[in-house]
Protein backbone atom coordinates (compact mmCIF):
# COMPACT_ATOMS: atom_id res chain seq x y z
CA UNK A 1 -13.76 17.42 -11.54
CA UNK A 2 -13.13 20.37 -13.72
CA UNK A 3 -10.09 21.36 -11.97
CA UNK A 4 -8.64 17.57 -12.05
CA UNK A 5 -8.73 17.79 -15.87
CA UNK A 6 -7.34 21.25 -15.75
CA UNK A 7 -4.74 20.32 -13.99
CA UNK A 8 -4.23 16.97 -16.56
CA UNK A 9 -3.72 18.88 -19.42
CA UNK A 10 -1.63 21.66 -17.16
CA UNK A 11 1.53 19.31 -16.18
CA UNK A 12 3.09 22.39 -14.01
CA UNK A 13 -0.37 22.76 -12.32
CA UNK A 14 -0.63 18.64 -11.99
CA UNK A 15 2.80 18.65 -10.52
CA UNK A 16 1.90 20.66 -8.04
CA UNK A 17 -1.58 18.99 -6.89
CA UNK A 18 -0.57 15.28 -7.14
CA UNK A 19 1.47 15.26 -3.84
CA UNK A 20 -1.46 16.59 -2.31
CA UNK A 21 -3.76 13.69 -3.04
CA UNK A 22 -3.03 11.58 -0.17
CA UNK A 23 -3.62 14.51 2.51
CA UNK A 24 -7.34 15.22 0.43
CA UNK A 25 -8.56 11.81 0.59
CA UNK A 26 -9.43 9.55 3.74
CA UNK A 27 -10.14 5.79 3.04
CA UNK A 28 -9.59 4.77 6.57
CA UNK A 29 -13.35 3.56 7.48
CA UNK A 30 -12.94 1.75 4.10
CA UNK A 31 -10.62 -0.57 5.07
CA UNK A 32 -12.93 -2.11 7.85
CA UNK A 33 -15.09 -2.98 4.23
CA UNK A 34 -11.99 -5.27 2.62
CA UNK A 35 -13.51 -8.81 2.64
CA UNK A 36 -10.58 -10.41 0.90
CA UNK A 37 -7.37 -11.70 2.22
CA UNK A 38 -4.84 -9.08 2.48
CA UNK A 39 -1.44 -9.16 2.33
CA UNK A 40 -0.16 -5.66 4.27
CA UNK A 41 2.99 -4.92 3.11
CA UNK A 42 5.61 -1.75 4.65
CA UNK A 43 8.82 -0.68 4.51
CA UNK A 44 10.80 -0.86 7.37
CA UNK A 45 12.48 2.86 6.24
CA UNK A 46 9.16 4.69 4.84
CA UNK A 47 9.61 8.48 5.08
CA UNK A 48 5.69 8.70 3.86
CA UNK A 49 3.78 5.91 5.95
CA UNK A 50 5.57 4.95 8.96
CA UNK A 51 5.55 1.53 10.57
CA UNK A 52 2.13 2.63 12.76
CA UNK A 53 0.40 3.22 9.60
CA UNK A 54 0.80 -0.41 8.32
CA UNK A 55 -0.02 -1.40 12.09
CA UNK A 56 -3.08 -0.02 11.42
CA UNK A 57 -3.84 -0.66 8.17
CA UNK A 58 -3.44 -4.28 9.35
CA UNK A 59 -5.59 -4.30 12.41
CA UNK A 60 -8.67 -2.68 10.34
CA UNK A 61 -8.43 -4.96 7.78
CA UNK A 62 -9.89 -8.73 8.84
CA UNK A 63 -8.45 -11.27 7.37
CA UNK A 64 -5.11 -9.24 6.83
CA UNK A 65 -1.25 -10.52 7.00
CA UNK A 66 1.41 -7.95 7.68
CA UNK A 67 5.00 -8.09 6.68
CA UNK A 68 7.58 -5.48 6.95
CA UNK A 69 10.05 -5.47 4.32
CA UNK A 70 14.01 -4.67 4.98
CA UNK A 71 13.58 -1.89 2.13
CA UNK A 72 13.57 1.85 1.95
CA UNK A 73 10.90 3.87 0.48
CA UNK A 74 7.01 4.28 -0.14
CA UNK A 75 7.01 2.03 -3.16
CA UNK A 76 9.80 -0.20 -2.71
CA UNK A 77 9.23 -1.65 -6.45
CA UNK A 78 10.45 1.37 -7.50
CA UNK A 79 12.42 2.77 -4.86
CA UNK A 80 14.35 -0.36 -3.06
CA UNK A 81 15.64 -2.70 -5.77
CA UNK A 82 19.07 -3.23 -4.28
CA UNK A 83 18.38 -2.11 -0.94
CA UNK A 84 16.76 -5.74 0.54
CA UNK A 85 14.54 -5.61 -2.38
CA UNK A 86 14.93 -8.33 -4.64
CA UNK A 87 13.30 -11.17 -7.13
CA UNK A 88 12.29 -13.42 -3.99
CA UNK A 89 10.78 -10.69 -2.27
CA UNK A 90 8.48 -9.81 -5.24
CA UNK A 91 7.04 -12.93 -5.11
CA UNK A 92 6.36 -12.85 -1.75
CA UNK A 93 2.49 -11.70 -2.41
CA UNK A 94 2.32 -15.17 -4.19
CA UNK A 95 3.29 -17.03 -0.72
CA UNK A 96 -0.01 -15.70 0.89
CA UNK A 97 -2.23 -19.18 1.49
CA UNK A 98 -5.17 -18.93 -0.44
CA UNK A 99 -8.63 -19.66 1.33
CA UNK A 100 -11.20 -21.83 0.13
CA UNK A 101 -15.48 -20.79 -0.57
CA UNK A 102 -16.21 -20.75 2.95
CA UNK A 103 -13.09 -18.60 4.41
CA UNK A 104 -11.67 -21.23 6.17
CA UNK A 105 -7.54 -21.61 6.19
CA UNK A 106 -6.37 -24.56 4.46
């Protein structure tokens, strides 16, 4: 923990370690956990997660939806906004059906 806050108050030294995050931390046996309805969305042009990683995300999770969006980049709400990216897609996570108490589809 010591060298996390270091590197907080270090930006040079926090530049340099935040890109490594991802390759230092594996949540994949976590997913299998996610009791929720899940919406599992990838970009069709993602230069970090490629389309097998949403593939999998999606068959670990339950109760999980996958969608693939026309858009380029890791996070597309950032990245893709005019590239296939737009208002209507963003609301897209508000499409999912919801699911009553006792998990059953409506």
């Amino acid at each position: 923990m010591i060298g996390v806050l270091a590197a907080v108050r270090e930006p040079e030294l926090f530049a340099q370690l935040v890109p490594l995050a991802p390759f230092l931390s594996d949540h994949r046996a976590d997913l299998a956990g996610v009791s929720v309805p899940t919406l599992v969305l990838q970009c069709s042009r993602d230069a970090i997660a490629p389309l097998e990683v949403g593939a999998f995300v999606h068959a670990a999770v339950a109760d999980s939806t996958p969608v693939t969006l026309d858009a380029t980049g890791h996070c597309p709400q950032l990245d893709s906004f005019g590239d296939g990216l737009d208002d209507d897609t963003a609301l897209l996570a508000l499409s999912v059906p919801a699911r009553p108490a006792d998990g059953e589809p409506r």
